[in-house]
PDB file of N, CA and C in Angstrom:
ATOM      1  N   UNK A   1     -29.980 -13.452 -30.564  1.00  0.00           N
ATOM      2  CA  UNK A   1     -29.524 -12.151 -30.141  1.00  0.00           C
ATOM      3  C   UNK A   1     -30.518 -11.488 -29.200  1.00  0.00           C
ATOM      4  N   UNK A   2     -31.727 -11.679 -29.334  1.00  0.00           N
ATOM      5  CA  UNK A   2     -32.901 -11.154 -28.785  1.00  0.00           C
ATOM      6  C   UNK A   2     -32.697 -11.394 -27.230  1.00  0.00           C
ATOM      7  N   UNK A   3     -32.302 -12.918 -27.199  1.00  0.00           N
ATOM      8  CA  UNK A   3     -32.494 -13.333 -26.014  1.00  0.00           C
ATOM      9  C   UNK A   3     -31.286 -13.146 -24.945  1.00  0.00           C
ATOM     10  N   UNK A   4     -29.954 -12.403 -25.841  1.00  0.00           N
ATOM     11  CA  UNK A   4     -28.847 -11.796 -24.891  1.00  0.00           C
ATOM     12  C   UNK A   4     -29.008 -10.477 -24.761  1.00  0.00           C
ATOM     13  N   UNK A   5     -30.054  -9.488 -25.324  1.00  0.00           N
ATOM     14  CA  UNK A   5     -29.845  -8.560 -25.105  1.00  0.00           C
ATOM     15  C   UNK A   5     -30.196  -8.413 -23.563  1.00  0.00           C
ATOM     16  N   UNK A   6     -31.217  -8.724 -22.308  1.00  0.00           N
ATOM     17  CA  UNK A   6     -31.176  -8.391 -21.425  1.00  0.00           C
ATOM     18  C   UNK A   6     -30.479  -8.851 -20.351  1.00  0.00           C
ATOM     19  N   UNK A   7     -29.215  -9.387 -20.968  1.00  0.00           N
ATOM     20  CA  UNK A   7     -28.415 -10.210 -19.997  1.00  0.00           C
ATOM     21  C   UNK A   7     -27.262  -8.427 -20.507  1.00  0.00           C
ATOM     22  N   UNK A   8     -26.302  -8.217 -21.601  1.00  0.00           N
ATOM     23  CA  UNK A   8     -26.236  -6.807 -21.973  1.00  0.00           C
ATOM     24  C   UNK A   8     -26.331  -5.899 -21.122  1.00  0.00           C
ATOM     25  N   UNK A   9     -27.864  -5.735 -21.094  1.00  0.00           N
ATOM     26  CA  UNK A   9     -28.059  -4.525 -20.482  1.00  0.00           C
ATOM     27  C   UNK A   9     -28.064  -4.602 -19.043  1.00  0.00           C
ATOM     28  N   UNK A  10     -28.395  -5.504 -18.633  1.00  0.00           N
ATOM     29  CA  UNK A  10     -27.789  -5.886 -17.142  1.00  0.00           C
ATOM     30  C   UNK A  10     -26.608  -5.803 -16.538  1.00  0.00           C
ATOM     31  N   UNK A  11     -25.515  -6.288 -17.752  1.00  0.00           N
ATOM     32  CA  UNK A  11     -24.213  -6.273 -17.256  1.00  0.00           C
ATOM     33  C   UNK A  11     -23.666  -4.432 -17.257  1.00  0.00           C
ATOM     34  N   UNK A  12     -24.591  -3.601 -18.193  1.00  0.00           N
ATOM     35  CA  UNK A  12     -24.197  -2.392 -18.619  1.00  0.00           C
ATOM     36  C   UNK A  12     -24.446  -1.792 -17.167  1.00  0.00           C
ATOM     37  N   UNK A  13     -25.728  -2.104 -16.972  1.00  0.00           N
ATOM     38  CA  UNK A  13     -26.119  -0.800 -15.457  1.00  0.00           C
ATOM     39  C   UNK A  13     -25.744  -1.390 -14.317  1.00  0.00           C
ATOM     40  N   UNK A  14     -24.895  -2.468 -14.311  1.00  0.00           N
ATOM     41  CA  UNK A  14     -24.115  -2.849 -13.306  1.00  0.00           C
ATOM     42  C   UNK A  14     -22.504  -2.079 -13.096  1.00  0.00           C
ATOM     43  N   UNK A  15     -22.113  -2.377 -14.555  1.00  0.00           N
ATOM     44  CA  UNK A  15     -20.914  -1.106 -14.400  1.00  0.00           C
ATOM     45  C   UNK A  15     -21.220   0.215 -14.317  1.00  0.00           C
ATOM     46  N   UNK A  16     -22.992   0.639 -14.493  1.00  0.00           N
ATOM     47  CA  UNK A  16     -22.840   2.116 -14.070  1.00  0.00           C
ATOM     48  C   UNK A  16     -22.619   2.347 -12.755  1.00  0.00           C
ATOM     49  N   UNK A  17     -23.546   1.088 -12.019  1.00  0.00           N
ATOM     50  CA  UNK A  17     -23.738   1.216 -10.733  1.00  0.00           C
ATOM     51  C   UNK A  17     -22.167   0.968  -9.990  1.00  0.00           C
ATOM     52  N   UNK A  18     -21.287   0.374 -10.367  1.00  0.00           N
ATOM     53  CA  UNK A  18     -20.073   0.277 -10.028  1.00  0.00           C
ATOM     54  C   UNK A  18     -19.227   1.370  -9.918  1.00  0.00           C
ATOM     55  N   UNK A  19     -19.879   2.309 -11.358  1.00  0.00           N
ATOM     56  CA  UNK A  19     -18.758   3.467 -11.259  1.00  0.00           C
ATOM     57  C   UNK A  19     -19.438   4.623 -10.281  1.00  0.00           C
ATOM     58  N   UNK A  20     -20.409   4.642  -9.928  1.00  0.00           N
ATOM     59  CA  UNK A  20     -21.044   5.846  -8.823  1.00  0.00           C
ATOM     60  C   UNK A  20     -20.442   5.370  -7.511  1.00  0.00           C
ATOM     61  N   UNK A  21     -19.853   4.256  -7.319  1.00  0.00           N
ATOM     62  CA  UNK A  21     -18.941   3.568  -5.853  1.00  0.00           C
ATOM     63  C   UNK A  21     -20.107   3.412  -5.017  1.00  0.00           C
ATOM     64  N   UNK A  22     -19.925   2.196  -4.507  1.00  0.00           N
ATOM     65  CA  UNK A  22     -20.912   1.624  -3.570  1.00  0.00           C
ATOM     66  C   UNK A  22     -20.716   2.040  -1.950  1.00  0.00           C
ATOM     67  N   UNK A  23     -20.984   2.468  -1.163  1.00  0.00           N
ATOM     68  CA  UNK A  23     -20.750   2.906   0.007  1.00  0.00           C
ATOM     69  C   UNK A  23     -20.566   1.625   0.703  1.00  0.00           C
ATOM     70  N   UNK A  24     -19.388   1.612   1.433  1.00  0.00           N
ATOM     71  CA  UNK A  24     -19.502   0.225   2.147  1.00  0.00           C
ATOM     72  C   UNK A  24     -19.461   1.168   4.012  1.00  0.00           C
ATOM     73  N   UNK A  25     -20.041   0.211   4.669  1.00  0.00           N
ATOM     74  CA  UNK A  25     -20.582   0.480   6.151  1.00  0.00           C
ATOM     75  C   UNK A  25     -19.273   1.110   6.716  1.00  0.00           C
ATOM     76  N   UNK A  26     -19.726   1.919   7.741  1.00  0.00           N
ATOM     77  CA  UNK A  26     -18.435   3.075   8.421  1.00  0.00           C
ATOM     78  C   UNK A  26     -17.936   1.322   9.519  1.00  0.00           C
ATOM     79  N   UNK A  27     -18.431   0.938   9.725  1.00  0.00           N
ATOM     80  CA  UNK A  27     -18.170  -0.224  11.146  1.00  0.00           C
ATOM     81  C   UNK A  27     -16.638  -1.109  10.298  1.00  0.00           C
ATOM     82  N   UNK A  28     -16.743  -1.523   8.925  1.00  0.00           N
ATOM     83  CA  UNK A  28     -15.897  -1.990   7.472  1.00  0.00           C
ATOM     84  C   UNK A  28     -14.725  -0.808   7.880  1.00  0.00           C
ATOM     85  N   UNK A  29     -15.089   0.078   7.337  1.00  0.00           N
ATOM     86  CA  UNK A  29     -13.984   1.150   7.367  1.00  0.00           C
ATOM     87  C   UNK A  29     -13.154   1.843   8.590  1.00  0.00           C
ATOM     88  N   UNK A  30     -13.461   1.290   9.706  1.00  0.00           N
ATOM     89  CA  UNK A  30     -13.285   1.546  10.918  1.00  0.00           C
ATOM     90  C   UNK A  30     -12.102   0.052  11.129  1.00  0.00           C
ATOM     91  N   UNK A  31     -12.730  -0.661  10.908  1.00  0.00           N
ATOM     92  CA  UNK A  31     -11.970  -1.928  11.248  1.00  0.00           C
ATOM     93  C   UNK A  31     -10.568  -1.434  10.455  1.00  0.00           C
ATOM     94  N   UNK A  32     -10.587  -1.896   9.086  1.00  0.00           N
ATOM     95  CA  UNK A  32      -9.620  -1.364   8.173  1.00  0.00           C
ATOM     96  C   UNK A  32      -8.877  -0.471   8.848  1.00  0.00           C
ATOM     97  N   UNK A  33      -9.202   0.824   9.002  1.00  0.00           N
ATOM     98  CA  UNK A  33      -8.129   1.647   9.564  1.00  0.00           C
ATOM     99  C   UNK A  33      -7.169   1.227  10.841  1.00  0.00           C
ATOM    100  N   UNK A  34      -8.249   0.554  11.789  1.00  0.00           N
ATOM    101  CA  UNK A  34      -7.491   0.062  12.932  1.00  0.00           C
ATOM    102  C   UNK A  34      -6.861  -1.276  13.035  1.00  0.00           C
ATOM    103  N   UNK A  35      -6.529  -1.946  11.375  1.00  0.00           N
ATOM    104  CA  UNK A  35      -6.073  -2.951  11.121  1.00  0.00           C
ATOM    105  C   UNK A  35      -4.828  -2.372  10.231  1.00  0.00           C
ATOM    106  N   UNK A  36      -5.254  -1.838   9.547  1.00  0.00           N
ATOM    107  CA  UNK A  36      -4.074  -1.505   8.374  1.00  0.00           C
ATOM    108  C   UNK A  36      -2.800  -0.132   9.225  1.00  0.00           C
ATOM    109  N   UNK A  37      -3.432   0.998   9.837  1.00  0.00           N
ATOM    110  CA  UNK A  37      -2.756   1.890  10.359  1.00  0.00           C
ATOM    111  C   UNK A  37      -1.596   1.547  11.340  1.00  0.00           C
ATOM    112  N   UNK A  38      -1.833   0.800  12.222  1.00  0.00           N
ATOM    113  CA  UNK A  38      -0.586  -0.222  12.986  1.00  0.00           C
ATOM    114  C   UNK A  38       0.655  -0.801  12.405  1.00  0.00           C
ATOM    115  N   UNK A  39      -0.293  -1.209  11.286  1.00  0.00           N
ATOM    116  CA  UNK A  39       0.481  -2.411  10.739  1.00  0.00           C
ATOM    117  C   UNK A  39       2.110  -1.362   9.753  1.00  0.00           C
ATOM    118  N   UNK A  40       1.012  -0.373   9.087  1.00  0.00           N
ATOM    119  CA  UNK A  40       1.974   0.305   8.184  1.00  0.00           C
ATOM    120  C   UNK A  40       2.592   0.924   8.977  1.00  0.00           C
ATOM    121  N   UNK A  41       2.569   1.414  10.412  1.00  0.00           N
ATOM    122  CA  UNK A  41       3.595   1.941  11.240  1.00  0.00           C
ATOM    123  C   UNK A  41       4.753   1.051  11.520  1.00  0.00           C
ATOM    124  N   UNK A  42       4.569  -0.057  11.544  1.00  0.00           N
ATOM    125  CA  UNK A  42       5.515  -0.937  12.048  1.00  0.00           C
ATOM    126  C   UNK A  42       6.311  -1.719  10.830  1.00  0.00           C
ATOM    127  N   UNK A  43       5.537  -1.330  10.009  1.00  0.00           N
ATOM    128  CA  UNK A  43       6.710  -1.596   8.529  1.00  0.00           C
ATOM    129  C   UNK A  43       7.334  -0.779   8.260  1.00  0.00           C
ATOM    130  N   UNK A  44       6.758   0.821   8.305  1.00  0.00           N
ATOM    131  CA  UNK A  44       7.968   1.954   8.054  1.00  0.00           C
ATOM    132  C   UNK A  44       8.703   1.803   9.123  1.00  0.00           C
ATOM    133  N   UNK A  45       8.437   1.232  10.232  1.00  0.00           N
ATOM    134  CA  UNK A  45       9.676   0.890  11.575  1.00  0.00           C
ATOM    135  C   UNK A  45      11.138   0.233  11.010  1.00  0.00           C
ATOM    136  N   UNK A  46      10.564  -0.476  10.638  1.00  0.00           N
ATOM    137  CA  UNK A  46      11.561  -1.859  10.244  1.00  0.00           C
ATOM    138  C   UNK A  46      11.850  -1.668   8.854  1.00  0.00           C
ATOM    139  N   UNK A  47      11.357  -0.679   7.860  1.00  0.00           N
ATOM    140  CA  UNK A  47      12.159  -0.332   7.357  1.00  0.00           C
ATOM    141  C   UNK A  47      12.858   0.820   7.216  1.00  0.00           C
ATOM    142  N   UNK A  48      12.611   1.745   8.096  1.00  0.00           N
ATOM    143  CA  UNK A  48      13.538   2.496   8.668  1.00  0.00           C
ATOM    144  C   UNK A  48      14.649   2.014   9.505  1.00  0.00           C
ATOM    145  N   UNK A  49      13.963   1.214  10.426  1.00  0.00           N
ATOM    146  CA  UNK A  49      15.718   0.647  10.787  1.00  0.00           C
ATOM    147  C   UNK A  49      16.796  -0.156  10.066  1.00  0.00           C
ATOM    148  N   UNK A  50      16.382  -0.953   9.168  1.00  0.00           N
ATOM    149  CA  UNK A  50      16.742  -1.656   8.021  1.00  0.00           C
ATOM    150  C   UNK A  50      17.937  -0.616   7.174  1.00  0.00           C
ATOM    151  N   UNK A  51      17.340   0.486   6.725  1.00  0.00           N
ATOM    152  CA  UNK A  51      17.903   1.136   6.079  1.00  0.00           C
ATOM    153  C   UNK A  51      19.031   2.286   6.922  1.00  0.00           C
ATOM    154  N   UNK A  52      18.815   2.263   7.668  1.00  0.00           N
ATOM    155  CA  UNK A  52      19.723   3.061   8.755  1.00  0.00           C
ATOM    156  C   UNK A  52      20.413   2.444   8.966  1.00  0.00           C
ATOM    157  N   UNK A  53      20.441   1.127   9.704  1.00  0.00           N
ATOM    158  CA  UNK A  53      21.177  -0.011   9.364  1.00  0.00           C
ATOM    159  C   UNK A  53      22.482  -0.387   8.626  1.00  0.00           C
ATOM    160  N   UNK A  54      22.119   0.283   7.657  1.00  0.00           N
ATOM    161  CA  UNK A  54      22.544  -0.230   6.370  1.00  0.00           C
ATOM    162  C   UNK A  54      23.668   1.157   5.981  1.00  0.00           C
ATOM    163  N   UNK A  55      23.198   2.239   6.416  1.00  0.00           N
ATOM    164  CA  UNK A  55      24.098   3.859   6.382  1.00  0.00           C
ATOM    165  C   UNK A  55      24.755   3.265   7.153  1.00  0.00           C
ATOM    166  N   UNK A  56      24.864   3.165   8.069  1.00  0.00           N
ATOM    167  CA  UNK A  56      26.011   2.540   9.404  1.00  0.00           C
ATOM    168  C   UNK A  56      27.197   1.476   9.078  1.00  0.00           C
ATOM    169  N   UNK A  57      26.473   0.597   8.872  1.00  0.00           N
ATOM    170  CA  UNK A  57      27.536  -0.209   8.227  1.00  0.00           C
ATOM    171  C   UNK A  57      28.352  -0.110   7.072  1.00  0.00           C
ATOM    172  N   UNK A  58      27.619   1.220   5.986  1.00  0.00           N
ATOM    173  CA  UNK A  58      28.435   1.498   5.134  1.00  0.00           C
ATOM    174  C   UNK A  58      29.746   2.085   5.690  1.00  0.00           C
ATOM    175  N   UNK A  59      29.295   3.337   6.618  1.00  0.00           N
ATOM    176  CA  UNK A  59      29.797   4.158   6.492  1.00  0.00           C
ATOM    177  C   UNK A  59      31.299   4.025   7.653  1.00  0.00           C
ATOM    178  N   UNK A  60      31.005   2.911   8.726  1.00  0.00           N
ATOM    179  CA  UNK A  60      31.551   2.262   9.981  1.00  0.00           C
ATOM    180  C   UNK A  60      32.408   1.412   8.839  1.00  0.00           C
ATOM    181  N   UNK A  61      32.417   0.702   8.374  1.00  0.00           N
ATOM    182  CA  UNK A  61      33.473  -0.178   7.642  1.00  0.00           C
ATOM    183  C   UNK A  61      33.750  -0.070   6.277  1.00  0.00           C
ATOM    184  N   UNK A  62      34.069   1.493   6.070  1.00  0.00           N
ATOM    185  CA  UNK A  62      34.720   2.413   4.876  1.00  0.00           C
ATOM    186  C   UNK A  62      36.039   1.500   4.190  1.00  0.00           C
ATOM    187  N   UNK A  63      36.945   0.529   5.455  1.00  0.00           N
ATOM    188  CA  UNK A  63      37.622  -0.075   4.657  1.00  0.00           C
ATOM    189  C   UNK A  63      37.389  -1.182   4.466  1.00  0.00           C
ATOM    190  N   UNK A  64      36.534  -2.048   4.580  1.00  0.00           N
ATOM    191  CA  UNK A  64      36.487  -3.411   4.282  1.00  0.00           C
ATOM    192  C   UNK A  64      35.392  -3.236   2.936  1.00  0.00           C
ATOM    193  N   UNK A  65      35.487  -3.702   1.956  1.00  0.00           N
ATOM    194  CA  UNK A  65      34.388  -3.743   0.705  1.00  0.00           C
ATOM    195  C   UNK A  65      33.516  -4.947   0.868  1.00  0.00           C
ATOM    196  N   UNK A  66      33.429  -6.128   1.444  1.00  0.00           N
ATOM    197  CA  UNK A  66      32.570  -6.350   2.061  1.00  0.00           C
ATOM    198  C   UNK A  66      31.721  -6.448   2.759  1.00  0.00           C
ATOM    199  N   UNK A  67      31.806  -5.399   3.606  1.00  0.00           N
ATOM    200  CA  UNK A  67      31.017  -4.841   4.977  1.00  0.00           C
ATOM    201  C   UNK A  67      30.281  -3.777   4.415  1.00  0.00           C
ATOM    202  N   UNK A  68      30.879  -3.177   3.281  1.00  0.00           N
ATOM    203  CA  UNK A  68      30.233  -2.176   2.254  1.00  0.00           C
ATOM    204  C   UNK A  68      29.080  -2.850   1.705  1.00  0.00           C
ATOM    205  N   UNK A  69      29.645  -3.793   1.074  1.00  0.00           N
ATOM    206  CA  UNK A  69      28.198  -4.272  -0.025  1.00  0.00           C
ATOM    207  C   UNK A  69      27.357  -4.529   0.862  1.00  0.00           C
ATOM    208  N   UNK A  70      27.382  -5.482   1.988  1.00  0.00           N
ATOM    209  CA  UNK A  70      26.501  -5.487   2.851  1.00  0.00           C
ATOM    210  C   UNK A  70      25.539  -4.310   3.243  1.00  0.00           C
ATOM    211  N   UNK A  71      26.358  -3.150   3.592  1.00  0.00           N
ATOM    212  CA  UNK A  71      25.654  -1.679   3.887  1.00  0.00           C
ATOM    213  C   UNK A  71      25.008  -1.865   3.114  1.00  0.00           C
ATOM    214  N   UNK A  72      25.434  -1.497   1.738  1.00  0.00           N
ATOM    215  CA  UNK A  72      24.633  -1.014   0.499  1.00  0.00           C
ATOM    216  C   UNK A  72      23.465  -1.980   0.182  1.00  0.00           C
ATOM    217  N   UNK A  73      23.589  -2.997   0.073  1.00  0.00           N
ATOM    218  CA  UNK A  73      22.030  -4.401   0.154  1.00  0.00           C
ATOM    219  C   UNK A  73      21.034  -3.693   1.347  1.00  0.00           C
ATOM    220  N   UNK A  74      21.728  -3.370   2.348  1.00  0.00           N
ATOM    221  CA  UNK A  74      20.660  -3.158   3.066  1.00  0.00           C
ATOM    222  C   UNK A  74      20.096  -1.807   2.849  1.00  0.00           C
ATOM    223  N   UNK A  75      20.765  -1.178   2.597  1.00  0.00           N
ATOM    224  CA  UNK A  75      19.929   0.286   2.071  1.00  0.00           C
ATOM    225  C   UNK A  75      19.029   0.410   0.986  1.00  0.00           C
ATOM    226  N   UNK A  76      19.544  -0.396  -0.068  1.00  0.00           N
ATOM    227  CA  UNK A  76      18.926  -1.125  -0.973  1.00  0.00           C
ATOM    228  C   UNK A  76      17.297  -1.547  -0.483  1.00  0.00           C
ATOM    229  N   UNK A  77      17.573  -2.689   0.031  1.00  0.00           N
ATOM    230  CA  UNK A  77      16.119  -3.310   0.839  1.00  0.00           C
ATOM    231  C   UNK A  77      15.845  -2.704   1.625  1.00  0.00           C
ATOM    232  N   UNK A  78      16.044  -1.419   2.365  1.00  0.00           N
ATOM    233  CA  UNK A  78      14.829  -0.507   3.380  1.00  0.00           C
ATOM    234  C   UNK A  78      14.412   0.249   2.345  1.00  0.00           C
ATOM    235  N   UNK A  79      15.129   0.828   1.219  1.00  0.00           N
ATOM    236  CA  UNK A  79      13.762   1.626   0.479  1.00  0.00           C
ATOM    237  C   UNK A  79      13.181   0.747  -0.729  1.00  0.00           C
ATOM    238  N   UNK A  80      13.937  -0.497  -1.352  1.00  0.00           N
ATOM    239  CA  UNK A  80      12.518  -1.073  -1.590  1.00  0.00           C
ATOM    240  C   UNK A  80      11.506  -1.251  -0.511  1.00  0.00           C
ATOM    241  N   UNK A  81      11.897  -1.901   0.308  1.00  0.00           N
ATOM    242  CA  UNK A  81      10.389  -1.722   1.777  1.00  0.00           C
ATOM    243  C   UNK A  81       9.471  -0.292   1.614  1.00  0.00           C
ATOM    244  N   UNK A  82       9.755   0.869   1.597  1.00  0.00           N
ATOM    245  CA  UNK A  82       9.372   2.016   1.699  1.00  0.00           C
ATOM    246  C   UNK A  82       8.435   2.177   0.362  1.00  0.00           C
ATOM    247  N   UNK A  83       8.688   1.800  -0.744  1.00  0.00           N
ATOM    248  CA  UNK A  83       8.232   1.552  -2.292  1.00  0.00           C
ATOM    249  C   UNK A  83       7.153   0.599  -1.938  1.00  0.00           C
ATOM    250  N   UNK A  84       7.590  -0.709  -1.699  1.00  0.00           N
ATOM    251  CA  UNK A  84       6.507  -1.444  -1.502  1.00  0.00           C
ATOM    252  C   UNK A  84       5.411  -0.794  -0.455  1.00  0.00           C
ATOM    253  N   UNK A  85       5.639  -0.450   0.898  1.00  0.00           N
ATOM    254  CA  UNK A  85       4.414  -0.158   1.900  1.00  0.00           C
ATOM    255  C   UNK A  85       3.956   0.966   1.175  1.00  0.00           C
ATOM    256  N   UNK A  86       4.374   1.939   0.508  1.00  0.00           N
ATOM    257  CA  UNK A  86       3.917   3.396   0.458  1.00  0.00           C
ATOM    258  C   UNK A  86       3.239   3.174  -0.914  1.00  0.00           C
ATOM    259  N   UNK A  87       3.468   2.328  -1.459  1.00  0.00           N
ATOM    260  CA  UNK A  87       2.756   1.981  -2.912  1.00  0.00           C
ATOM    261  C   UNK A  87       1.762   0.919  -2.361  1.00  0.00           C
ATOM    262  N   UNK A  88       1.545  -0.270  -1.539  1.00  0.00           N
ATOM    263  CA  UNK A  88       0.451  -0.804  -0.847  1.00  0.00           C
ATOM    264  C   UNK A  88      -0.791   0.449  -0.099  1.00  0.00           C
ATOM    265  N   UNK A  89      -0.133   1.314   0.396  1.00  0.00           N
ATOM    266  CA  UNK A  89      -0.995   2.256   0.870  1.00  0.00           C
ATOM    267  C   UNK A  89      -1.273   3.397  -0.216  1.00  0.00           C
ATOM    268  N   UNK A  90      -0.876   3.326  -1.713  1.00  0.00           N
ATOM    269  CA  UNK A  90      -1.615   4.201  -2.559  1.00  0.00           C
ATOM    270  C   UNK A  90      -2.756   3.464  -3.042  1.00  0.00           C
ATOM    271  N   UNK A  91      -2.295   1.950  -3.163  1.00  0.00           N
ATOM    272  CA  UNK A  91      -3.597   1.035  -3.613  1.00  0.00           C
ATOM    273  C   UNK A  91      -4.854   1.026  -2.614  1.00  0.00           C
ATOM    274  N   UNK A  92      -4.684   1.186  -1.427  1.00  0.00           N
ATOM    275  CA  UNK A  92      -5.869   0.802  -0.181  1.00  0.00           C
ATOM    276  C   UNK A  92      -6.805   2.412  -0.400  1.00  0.00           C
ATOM    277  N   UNK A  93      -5.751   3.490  -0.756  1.00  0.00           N
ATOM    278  CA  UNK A  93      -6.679   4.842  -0.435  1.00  0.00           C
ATOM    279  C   UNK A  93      -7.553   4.698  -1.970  1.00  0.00           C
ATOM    280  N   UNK A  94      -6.837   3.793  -3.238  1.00  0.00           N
ATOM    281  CA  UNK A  94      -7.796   4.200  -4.621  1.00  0.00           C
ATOM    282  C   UNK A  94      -8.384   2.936  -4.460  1.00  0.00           C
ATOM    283  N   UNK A  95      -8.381   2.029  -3.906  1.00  0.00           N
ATOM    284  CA  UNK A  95      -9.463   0.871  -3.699  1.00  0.00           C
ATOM    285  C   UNK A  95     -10.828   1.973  -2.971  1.00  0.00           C
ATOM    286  N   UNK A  96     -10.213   2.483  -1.600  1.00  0.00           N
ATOM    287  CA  UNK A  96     -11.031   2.778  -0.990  1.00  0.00           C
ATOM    288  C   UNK A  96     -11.865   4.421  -1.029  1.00  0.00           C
ATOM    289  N   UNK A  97     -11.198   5.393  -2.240  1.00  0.00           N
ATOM    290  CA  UNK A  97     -11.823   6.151  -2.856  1.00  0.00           C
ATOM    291  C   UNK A  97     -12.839   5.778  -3.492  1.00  0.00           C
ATOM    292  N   UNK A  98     -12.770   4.497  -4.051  1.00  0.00           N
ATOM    293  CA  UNK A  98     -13.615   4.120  -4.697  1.00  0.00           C
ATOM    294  C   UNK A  98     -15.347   3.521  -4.238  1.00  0.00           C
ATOM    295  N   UNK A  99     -14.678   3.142  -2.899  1.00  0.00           N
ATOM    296  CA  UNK A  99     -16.293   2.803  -2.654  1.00  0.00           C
ATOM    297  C   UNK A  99     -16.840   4.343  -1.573  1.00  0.00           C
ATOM    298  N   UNK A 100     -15.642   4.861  -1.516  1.00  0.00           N
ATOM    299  CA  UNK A 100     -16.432   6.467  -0.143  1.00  0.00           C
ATOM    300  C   UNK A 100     -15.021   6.910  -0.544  1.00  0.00           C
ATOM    301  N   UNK A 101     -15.994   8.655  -0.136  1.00  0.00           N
ATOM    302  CA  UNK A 101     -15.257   9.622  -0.337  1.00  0.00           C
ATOM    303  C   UNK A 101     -13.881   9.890   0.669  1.00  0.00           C
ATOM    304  N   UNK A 102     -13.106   9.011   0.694  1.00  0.00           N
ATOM    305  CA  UNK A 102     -12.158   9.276   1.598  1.00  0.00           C
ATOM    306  C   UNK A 102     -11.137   8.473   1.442  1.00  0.00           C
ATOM    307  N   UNK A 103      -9.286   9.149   1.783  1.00  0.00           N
ATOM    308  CA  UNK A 103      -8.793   7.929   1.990  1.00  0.00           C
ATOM    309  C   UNK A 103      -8.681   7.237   3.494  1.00  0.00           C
ATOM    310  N   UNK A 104      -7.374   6.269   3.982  1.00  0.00           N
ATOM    311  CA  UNK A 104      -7.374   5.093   4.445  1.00  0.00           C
ATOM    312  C   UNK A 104      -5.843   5.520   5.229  1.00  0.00           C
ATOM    313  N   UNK A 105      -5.607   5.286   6.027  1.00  0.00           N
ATOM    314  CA  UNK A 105      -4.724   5.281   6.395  1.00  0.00           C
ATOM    315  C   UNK A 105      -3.320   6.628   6.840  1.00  0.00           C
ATOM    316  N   UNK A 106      -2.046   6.440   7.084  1.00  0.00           N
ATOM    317  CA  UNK A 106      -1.431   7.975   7.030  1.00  0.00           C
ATOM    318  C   UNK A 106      -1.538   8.799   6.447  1.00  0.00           C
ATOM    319  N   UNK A 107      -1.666   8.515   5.398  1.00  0.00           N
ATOM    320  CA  UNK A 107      -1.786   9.272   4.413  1.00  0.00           C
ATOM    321  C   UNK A 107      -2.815  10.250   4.262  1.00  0.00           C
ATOM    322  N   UNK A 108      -4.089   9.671   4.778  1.00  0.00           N
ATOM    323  CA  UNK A 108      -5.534  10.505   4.984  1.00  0.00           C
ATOM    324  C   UNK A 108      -5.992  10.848   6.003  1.00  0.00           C
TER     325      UNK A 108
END
């Protein structure tokens, strides 16, 4: 036991040091933004058009019920899209709260 305790206490002031968040370099966080900010524009693109898409065709072929379900799938899948990116970009701002005081992206 003697001889795990300073392996213990090592692992302890490592999670302290974890929870005070490690500053990672502005040059890191710079990239990120001008990698991730594009990208999430052009997914709310496409799934905005996706889902508009998808109003149209509902609403354009009122009598065919197949041209319906179709609408409706696709409206369906533009706001899952919207769930998924907008919930990917709640994870990047509490990843990245975590190492600096700031978030990441539209949102911040």
């Amino acid at each position: 036991m003697k001889k795990l305790m300073p392996l213990w206490i090592s692992v302890l002031n490592t999670g302290t040091a974890l929870a005070q968040g490690a500053p990672i370099p502005s040059s890191l966080g710079n990239a990120i933004n001008r990698l991730v900010n594009p990208l999430i524009g052009i997914l709310v693109g496409i799934a905005l058009i996706i889902f508009f898409w998808g109003i149209l065709e509902f609403v354009a072929n009122a009598g065919s019920e197949d041209a319906r379900t179709t609408g409706k799938k696709h409206i369906i899948w533009g706001l899952v899209g919207f769930l998924i990116i907008f919930g990917v970009v709640g994870i990047i701002n509490i990843i990245k709260s975590f190492f600096e005081n700031g978030p990441i992206g539209p949102l911040g």
